[in-house]
C-alpha atoms as a PDB file:
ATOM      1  CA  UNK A   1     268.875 105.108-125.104  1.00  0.00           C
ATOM      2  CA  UNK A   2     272.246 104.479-123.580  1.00  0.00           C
ATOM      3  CA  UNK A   3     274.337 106.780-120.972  1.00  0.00           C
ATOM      4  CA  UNK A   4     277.734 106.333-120.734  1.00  0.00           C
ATOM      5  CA  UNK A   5     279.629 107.300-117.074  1.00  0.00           C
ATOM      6  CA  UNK A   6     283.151 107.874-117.118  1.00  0.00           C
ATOM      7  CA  UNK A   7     283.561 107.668-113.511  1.00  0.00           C
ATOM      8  CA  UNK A   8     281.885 106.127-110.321  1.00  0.00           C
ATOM      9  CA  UNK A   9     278.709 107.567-109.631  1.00  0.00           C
ATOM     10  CA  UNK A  10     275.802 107.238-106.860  1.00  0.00           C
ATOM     11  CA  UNK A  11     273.607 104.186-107.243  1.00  0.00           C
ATOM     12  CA  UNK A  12     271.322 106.461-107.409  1.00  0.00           C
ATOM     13  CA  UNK A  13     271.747 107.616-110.818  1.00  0.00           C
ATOM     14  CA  UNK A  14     272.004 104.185-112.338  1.00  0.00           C
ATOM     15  CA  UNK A  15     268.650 103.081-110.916  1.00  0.00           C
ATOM     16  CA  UNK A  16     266.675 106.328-111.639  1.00  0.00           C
ATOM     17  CA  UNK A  17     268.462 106.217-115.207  1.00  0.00           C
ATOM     18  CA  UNK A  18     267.254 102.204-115.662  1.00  0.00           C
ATOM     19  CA  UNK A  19     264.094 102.632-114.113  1.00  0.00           C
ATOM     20  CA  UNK A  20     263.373 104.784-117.370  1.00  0.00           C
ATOM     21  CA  UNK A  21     264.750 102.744-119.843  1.00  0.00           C
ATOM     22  CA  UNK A  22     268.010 104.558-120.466  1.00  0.00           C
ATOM     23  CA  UNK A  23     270.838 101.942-120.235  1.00  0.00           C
ATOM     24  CA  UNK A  24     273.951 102.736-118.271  1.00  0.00           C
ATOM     25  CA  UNK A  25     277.504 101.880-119.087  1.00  0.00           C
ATOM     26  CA  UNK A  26     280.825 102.633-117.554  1.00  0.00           C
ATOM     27  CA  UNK A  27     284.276 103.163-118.630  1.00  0.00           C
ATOM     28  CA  UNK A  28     286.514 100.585-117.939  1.00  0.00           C
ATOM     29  CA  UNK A  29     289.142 103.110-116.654  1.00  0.00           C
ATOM     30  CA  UNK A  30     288.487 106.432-115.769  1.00  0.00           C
ATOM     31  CA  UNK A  31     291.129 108.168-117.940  1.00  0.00           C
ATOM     32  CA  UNK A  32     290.319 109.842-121.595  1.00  0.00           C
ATOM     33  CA  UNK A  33     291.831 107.652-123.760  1.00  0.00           C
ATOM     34  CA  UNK A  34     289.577 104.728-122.470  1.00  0.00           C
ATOM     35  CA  UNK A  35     286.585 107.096-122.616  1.00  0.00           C
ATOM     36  CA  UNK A  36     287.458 107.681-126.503  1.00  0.00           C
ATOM     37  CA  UNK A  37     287.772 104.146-127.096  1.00  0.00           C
ATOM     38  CA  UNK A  38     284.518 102.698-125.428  1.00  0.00           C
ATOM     39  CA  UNK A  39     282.163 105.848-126.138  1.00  0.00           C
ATOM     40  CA  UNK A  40     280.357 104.335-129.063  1.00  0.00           C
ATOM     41  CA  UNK A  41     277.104 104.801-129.803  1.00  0.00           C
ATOM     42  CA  UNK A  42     276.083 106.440-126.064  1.00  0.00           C
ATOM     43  CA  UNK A  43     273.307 108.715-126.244  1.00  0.00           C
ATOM     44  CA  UNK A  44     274.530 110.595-122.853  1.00  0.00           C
ATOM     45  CA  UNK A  45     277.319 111.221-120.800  1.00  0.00           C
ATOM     46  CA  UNK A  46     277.944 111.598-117.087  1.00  0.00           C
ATOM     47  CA  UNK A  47     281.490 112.530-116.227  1.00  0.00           C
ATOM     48  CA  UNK A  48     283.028 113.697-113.097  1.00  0.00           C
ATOM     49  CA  UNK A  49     286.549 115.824-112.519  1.00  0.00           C
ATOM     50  CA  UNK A  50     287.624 113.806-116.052  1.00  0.00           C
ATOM     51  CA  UNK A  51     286.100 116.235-118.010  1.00  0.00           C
ATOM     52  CA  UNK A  52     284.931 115.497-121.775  1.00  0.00           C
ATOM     53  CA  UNK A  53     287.622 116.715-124.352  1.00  0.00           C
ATOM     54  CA  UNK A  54     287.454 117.623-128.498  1.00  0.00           C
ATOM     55  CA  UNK A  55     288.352 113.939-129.349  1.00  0.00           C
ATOM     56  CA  UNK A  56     286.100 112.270-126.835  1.00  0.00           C
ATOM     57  CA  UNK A  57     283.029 114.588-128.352  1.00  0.00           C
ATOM     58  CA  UNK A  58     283.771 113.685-131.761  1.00  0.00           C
ATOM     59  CA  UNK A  59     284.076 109.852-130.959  1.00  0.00           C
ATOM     60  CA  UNK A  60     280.431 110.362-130.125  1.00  0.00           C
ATOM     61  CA  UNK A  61     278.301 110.179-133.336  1.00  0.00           C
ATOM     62  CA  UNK A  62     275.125 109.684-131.126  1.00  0.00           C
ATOM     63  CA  UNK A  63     275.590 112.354-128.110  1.00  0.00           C
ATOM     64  CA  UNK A  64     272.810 114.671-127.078  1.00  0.00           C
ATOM     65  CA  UNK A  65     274.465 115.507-123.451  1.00  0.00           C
ATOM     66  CA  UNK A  66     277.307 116.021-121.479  1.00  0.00           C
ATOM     67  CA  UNK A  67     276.341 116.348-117.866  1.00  0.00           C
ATOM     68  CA  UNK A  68     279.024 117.511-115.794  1.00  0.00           C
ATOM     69  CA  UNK A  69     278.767 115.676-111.989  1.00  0.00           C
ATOM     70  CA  UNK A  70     279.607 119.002-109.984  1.00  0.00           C
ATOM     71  CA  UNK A  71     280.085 122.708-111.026  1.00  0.00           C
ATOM     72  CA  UNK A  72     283.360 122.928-112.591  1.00  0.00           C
ATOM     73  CA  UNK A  73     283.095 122.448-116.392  1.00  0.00           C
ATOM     74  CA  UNK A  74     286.476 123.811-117.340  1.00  0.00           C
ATOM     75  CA  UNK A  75     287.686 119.973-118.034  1.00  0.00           C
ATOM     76  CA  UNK A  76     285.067 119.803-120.563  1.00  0.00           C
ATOM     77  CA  UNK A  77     285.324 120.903-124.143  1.00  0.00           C
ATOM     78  CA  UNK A  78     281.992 123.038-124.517  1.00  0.00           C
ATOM     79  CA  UNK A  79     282.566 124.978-127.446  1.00  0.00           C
ATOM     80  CA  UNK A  80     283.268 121.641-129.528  1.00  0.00           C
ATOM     81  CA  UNK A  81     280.077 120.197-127.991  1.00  0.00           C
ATOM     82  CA  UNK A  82     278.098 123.355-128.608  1.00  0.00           C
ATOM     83  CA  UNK A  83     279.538 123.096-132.308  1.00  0.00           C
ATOM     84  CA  UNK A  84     277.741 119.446-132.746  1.00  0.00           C
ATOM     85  CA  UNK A  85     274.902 120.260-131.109  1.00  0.00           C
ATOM     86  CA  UNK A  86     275.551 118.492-128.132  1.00  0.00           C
ATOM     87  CA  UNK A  87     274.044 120.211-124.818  1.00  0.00           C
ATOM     88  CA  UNK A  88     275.955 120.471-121.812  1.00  0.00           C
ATOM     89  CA  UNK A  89     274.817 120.444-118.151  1.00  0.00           C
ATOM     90  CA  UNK A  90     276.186 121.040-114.789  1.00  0.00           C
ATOM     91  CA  UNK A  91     274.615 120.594-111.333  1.00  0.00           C
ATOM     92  CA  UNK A  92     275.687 124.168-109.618  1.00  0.00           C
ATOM     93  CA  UNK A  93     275.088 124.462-105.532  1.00  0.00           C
ATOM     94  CA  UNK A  94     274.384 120.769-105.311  1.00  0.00           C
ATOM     95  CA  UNK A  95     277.410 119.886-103.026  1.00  0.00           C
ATOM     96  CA  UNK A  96     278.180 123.725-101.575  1.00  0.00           C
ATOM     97  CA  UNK A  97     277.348 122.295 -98.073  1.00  0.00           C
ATOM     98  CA  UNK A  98     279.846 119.363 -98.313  1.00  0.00           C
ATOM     99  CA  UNK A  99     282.189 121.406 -99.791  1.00  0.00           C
ATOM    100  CA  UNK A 100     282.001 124.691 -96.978  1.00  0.00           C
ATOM    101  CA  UNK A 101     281.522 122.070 -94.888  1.00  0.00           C
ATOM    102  CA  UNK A 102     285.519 120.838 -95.475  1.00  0.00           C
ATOM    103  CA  UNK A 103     286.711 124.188 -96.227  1.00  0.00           C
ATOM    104  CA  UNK A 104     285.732 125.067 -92.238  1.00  0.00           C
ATOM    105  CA  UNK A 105     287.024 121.253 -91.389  1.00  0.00           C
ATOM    106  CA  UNK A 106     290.268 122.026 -93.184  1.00  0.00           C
ATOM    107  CA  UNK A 107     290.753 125.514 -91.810  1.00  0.00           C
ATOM    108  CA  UNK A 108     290.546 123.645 -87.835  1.00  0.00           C
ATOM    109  CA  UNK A 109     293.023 121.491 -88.898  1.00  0.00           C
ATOM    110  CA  UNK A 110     295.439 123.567 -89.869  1.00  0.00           C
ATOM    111  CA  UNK A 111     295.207 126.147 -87.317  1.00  0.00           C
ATOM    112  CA  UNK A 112     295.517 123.499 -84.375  1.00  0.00           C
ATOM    113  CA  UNK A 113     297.957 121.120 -86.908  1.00  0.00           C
ATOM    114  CA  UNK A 114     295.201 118.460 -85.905  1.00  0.00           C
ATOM    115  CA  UNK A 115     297.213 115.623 -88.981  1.00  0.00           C
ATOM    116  CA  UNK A 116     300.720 116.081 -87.572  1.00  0.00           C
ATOM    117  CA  UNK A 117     299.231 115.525 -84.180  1.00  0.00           C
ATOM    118  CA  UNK A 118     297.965 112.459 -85.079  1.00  0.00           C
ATOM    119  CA  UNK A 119     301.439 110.812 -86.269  1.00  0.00           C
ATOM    120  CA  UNK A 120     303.068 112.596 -82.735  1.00  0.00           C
ATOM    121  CA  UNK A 121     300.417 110.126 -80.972  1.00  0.00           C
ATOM    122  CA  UNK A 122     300.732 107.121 -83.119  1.00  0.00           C
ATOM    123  CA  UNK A 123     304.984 107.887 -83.708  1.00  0.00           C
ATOM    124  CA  UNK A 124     305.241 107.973 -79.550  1.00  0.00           C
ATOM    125  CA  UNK A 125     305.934 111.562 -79.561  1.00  0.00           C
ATOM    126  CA  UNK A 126     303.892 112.188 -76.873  1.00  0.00           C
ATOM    127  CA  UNK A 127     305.926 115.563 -76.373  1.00  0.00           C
ATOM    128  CA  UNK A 128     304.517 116.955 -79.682  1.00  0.00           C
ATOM    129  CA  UNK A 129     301.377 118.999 -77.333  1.00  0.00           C
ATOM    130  CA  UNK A 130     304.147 121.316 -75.946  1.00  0.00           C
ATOM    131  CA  UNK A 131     305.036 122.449 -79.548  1.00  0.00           C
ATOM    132  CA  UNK A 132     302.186 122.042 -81.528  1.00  0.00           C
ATOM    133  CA  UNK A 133     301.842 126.227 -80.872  1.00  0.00           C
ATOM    134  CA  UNK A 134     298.180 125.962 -82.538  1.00  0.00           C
ATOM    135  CA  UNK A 135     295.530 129.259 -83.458  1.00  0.00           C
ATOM    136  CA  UNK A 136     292.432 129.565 -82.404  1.00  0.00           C
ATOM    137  CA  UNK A 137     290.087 130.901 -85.252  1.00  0.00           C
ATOM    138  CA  UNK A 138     287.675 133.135 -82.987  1.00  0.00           C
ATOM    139  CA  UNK A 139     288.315 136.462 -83.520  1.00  0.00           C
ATOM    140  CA  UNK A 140     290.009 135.674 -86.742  1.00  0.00           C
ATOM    141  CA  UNK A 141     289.674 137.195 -90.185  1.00  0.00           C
ATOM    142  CA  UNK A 142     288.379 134.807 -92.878  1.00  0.00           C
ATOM    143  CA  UNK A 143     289.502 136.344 -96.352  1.00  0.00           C
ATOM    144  CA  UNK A 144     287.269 134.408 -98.741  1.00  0.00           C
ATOM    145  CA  UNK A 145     288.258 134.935-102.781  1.00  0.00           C
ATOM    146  CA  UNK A 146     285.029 134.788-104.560  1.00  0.00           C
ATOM    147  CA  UNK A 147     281.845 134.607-103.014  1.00  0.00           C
ATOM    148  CA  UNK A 148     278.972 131.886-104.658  1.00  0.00           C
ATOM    149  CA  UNK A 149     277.262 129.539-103.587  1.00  0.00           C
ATOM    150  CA  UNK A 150     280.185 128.042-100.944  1.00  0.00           C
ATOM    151  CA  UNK A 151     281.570 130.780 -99.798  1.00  0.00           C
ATOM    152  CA  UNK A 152     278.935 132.333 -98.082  1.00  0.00           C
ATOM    153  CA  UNK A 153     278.088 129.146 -96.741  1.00  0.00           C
ATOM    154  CA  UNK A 154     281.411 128.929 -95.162  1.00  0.00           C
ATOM    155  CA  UNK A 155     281.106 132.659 -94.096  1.00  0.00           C
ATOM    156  CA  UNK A 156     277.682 131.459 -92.459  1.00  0.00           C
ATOM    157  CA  UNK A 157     279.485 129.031 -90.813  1.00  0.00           C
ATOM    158  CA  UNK A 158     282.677 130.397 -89.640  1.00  0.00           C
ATOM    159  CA  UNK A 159     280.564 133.795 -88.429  1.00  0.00           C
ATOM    160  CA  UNK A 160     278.022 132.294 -86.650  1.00  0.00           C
ATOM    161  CA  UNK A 161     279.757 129.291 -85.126  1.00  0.00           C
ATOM    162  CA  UNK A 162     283.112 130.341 -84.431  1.00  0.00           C
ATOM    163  CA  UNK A 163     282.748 134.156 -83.984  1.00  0.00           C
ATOM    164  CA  UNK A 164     285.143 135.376 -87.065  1.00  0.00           C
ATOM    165  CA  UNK A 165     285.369 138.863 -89.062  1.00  0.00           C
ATOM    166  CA  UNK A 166     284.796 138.211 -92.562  1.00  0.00           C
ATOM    167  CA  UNK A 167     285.453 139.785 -95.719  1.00  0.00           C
ATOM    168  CA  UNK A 168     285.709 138.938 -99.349  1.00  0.00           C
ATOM    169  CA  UNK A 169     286.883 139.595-102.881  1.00  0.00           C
ATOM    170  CA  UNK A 170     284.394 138.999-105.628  1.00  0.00           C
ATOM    171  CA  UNK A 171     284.598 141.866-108.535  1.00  0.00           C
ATOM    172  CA  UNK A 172     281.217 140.330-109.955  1.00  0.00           C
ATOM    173  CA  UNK A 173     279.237 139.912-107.183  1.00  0.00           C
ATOM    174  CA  UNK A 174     276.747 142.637-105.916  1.00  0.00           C
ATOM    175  CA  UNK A 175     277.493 144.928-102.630  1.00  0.00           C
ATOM    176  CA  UNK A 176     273.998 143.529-101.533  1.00  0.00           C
ATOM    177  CA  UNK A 177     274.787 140.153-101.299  1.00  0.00           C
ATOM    178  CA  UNK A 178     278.234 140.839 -98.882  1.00  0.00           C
ATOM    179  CA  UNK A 179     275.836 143.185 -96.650  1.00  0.00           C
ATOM    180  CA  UNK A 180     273.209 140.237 -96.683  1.00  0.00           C
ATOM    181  CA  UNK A 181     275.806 137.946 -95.221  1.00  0.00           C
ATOM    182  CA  UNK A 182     277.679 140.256 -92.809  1.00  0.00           C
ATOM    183  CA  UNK A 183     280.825 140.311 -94.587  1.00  0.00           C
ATOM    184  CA  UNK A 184     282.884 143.319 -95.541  1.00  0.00           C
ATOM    185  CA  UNK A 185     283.646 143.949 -99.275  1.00  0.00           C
ATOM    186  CA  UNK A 186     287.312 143.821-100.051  1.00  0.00           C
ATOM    187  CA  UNK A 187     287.769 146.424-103.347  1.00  0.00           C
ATOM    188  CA  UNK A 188     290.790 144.651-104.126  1.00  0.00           C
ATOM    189  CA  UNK A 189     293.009 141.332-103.820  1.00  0.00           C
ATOM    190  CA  UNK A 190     295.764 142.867-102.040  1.00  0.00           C
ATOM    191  CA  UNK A 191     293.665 144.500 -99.403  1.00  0.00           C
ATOM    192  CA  UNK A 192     292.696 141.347 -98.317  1.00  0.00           C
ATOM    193  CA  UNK A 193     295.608 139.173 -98.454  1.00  0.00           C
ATOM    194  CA  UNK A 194     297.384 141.977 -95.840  1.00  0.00           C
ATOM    195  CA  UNK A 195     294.462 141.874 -93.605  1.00  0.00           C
ATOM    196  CA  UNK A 196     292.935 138.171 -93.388  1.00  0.00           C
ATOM    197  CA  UNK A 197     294.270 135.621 -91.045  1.00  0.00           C
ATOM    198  CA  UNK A 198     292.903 132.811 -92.832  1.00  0.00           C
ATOM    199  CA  UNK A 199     292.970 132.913 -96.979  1.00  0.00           C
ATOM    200  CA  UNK A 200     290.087 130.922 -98.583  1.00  0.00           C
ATOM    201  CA  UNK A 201     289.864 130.600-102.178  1.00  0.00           C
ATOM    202  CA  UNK A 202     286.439 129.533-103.844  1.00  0.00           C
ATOM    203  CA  UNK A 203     286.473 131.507-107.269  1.00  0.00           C
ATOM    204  CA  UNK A 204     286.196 130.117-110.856  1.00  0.00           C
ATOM    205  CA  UNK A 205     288.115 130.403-113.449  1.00  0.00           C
ATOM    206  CA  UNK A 206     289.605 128.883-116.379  1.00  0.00           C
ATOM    207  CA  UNK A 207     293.111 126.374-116.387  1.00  0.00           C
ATOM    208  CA  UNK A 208     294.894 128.894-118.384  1.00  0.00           C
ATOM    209  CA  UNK A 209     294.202 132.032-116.354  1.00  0.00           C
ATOM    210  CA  UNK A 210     297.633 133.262-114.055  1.00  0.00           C
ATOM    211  CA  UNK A 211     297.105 131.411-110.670  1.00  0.00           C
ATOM    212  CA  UNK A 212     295.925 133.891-107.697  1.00  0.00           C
ATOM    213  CA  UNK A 213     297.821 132.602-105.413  1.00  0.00           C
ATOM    214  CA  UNK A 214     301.609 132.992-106.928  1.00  0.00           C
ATOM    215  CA  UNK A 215     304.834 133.870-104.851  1.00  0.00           C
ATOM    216  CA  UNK A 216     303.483 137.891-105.373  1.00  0.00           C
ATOM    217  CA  UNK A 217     300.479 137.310-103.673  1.00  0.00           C
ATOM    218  CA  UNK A 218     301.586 135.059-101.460  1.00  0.00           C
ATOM    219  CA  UNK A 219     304.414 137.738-100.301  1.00  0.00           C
ATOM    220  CA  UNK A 220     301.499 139.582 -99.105  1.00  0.00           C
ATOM    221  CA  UNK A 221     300.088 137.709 -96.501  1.00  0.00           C
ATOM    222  CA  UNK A 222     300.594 137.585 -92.802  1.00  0.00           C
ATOM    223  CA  UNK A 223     303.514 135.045 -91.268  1.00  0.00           C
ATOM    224  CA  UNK A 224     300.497 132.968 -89.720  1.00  0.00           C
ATOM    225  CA  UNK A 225     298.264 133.303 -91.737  1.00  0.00           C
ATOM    226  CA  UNK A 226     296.481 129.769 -93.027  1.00  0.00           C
ATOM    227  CA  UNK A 227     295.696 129.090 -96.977  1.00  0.00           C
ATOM    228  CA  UNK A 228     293.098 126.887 -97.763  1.00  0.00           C
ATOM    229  CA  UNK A 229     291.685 125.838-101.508  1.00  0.00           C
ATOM    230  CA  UNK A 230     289.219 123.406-102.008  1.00  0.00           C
ATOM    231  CA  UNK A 231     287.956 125.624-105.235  1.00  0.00           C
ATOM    232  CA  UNK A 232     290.072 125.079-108.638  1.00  0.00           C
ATOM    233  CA  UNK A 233     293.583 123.936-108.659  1.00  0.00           C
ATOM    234  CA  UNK A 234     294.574 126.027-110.873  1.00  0.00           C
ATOM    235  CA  UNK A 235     294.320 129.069-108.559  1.00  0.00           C
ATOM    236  CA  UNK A 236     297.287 128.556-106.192  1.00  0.00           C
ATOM    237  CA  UNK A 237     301.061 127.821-107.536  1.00  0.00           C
ATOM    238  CA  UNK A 238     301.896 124.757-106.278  1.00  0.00           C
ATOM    239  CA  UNK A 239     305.965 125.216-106.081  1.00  0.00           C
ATOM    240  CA  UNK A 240     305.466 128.782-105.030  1.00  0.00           C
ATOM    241  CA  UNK A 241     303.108 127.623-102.080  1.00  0.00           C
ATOM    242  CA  UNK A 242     305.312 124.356-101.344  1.00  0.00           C
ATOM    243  CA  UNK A 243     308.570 127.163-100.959  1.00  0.00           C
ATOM    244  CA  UNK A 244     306.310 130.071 -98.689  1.00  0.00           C
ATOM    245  CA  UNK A 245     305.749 126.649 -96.474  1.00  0.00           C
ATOM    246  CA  UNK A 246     309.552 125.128 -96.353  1.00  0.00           C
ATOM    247  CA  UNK A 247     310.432 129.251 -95.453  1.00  0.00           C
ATOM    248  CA  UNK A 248     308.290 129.176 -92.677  1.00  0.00           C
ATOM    249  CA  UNK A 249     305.918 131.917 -94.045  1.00  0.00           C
ATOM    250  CA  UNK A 250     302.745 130.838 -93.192  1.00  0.00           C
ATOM    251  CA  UNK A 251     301.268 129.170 -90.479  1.00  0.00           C
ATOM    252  CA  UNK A 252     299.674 126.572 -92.648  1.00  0.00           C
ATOM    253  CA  UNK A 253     298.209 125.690 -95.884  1.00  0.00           C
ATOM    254  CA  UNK A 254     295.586 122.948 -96.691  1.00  0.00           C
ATOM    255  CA  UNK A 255     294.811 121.937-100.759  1.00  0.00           C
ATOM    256  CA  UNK A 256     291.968 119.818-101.840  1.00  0.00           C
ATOM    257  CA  UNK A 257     292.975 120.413-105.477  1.00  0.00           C
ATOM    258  CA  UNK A 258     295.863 120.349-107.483  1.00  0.00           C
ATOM    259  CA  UNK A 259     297.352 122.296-110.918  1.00  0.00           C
ATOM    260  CA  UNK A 260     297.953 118.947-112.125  1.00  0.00           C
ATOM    261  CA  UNK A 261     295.680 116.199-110.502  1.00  0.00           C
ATOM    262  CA  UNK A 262     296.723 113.542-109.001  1.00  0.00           C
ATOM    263  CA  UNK A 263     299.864 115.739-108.094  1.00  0.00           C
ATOM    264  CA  UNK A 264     303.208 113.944-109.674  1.00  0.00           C
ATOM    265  CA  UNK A 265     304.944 112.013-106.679  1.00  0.00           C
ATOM    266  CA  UNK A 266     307.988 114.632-107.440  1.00  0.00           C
ATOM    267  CA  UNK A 267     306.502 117.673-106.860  1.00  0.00           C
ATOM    268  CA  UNK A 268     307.905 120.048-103.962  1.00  0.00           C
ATOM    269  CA  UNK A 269     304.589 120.394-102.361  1.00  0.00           C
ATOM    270  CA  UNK A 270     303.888 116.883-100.848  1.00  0.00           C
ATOM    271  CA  UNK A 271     307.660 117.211 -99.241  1.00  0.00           C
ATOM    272  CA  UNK A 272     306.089 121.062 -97.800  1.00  0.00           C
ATOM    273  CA  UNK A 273     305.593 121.541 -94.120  1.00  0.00           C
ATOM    274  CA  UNK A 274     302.613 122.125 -92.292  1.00  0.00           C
ATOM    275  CA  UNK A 275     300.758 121.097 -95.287  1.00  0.00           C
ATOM    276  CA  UNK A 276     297.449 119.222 -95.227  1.00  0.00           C
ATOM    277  CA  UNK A 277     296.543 117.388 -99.107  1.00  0.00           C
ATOM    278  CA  UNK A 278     293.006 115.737 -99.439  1.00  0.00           C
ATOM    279  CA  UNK A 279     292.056 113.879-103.065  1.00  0.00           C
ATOM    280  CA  UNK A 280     289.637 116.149-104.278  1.00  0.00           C
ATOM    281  CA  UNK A 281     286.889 115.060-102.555  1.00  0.00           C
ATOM    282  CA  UNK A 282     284.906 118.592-101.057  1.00  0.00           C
ATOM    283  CA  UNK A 283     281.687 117.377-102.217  1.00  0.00           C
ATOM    284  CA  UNK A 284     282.388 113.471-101.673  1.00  0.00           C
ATOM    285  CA  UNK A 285     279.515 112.868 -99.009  1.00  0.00           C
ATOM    286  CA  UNK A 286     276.944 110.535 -99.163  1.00  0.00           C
ATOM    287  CA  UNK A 287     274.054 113.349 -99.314  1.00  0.00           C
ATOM    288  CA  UNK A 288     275.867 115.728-101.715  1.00  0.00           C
ATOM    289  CA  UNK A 289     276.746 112.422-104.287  1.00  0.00           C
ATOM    290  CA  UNK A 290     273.128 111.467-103.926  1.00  0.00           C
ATOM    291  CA  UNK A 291     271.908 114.771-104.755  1.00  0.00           C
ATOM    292  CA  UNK A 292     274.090 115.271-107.745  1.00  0.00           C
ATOM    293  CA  UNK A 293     273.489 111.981-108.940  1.00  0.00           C
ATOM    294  CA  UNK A 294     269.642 112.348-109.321  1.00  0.00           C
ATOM    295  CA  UNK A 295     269.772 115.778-110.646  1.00  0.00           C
ATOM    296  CA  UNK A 296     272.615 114.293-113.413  1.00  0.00           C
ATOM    297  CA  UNK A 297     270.162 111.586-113.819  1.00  0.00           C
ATOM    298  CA  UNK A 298     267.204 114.319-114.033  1.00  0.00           C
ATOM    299  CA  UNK A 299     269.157 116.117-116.817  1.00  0.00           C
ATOM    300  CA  UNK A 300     270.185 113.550-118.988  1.00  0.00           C
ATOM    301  CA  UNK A 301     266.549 112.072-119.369  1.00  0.00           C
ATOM    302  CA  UNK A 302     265.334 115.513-120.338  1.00  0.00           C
ATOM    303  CA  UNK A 303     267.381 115.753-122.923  1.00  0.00           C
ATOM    304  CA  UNK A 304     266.939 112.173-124.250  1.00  0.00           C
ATOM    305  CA  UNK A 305     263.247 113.374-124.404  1.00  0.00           C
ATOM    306  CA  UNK A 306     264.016 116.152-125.710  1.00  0.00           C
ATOM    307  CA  UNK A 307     263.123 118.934-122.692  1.00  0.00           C
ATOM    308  CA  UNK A 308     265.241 121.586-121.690  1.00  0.00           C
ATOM    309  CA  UNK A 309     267.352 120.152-118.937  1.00  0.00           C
ATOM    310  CA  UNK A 310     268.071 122.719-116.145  1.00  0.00           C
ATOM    311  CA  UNK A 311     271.982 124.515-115.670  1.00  0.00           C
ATOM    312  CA  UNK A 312     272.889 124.629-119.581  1.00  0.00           C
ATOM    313  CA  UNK A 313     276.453 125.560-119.598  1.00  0.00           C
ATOM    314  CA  UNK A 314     276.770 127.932-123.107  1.00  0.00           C
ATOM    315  CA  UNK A 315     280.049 129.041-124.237  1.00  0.00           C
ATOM    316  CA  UNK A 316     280.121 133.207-124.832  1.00  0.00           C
ATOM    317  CA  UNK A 317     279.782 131.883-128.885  1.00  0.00           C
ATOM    318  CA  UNK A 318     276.386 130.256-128.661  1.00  0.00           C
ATOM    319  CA  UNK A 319     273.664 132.704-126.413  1.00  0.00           C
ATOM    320  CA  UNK A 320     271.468 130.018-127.057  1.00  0.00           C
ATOM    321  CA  UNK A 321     271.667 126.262-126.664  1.00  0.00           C
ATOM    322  CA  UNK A 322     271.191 124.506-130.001  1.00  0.00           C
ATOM    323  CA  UNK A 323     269.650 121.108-128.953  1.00  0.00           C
ATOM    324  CA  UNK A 324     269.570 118.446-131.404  1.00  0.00           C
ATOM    325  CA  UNK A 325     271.432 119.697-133.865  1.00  0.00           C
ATOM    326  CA  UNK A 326     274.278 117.885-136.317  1.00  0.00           C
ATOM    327  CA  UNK A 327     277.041 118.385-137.893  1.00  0.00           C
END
């Protein structure tokens, strides 16, 4: 039994995996094209934000699993691997904490501009603490699109610890669950883009759905308000965000994802003011990579053995997983 890992993974895994008797192997680059090329005759896959694509899955004579190494399985081609029988995984909730846990980071940042005074300091611009005109986020509404796992950790967070009014926008999500967590139910998008001070965006979604957060939407909110998006890149619109910024229409934005990742070197938004960029890396802590790791690890052995691994991803064609199966 052989798993192949497109990307770096916790130690973890690979120990766990070999401890077993399922070889491990890694892709020489982490890019698809290598992944095609060097699949072979693995039994299992771990891949990260790479994804797993049509040509990859049918490079794969001998694959039983795809497990995804976070949530987000949009990069990864599930109705072709439902089609051969191949099962795919995720590991939902494993790294919410790490990830609220930067969304709240992020949001500080931004509202007291903590980056740009950082260069003042090292540049000599001593001066920079008589114009850094920073927010403070108590008493603050925290407009949170979507509300899983994350979110209402960050709600927990930014409620209890630094006193703000929350609401939220999630269509699917139960009127229970916002009472449960003290937040008020926004009924529509708008309605909270006009009335939070802070815009956090945590809801899923597919690469070729309309971005959220477009020059219409972003039109609506207030002249300091802060956006911050560690959820899917393809929610926000990065020229439209990079012009609100050079305009001077928002206090602040902060990305930790990208429509097109790593963002081309050309692109308006790393020239945008006030503008914070991290590489993708919410749940990129030593506990949550450990954590996903062993349940990746967990999944792909079940399914070598042939057990039902926990968090099958199904596509809306196949109700039921089809393990084992080829075509």
């Amino acid at each position: 039994m052989e798993c192949f890992i497109t990307q770096p993974v916790h130690e973890a895994t690979i120990a766990f995996l070999n401890s077993h008797g399922v070889k491990t192997r890694y892709a020489t680059k982490p890019d698809m094209q290598t992944v095609i090329q060097e699949i072979g005759t693995a039994d299992a896959v771990i891949t990260r934000d790479l994804g797993f694509d049509k040509q990859a899955i049918q490079a794969a004579p001998n694959l039983r699993i795809i497990c995804c190494h976070g949530a987000g399985t949009n990069r990864i081609d599930v109705n072709a691997a439902y089609e051969r029988g191949v099962l795919v995984t995720n590991t939902p909730g494993a790294n919410s904490q790490s990830v609220a846990e930067l969304t709240v980071g992020l949001m500080l940042a931004s509202a007291r501009r903590i980056c740009e005074a950082d260069h003042a300091v090292r540049e000599g611009r001593w001066s920079f603490r008589y114009a850094a005109q920073g927010l403070e986020l108590h008493g603050k509404t925290l407009g949170l699109i979507g509300f899983g796992a994350i979110a209402q950790k960050v709600a927990t967070i930014a409620g209890k610890g630094l006193g703000m009014r929350l609401i939220s926008w999630s269509p699917s999500v139960p009127a229970a669950v916002f009472a449960e967590h003290g937040v008020e139910q926004a009924l529509y998008l708008e309605e909270l883009l006009e009335n939070a001070d802070v815009v956090s965006v945590h809801r899923s979604g597919k690469p070729t759905d309309n971005p959220l957060i477009q020059a219409s939407t972003l039109a609506l909110m207030r002249p300091h308000a802060i956006l911050i998006n560690v959820g899917r890149g393809f929610a926000v619109n990065s020229d439209d965000l990079a012009h609100a910024l050079q305009e001077k229409r928002l206090h602040g934005a902060a990305l930790d994802v990208f429509q097109q990742e790593p963002p081309p070197t050309d692109t308006p938004l790393l020239q945008a003011p006030s503008l914070i960029l991290t590489p993708h890396l919410g749940g990129t802590t030593q506990e949550a990579l450990q954590r996903l790791a062993l349940i990746c690890a967990h999944q792909v052995l079940d399914a070598l053995l042939g057990k039902k691994p926990d968090h099958l991803v199904l596509p809306p064609e196949y109700p039921q997983p089809q393990p084992g199966v080829r075509q």
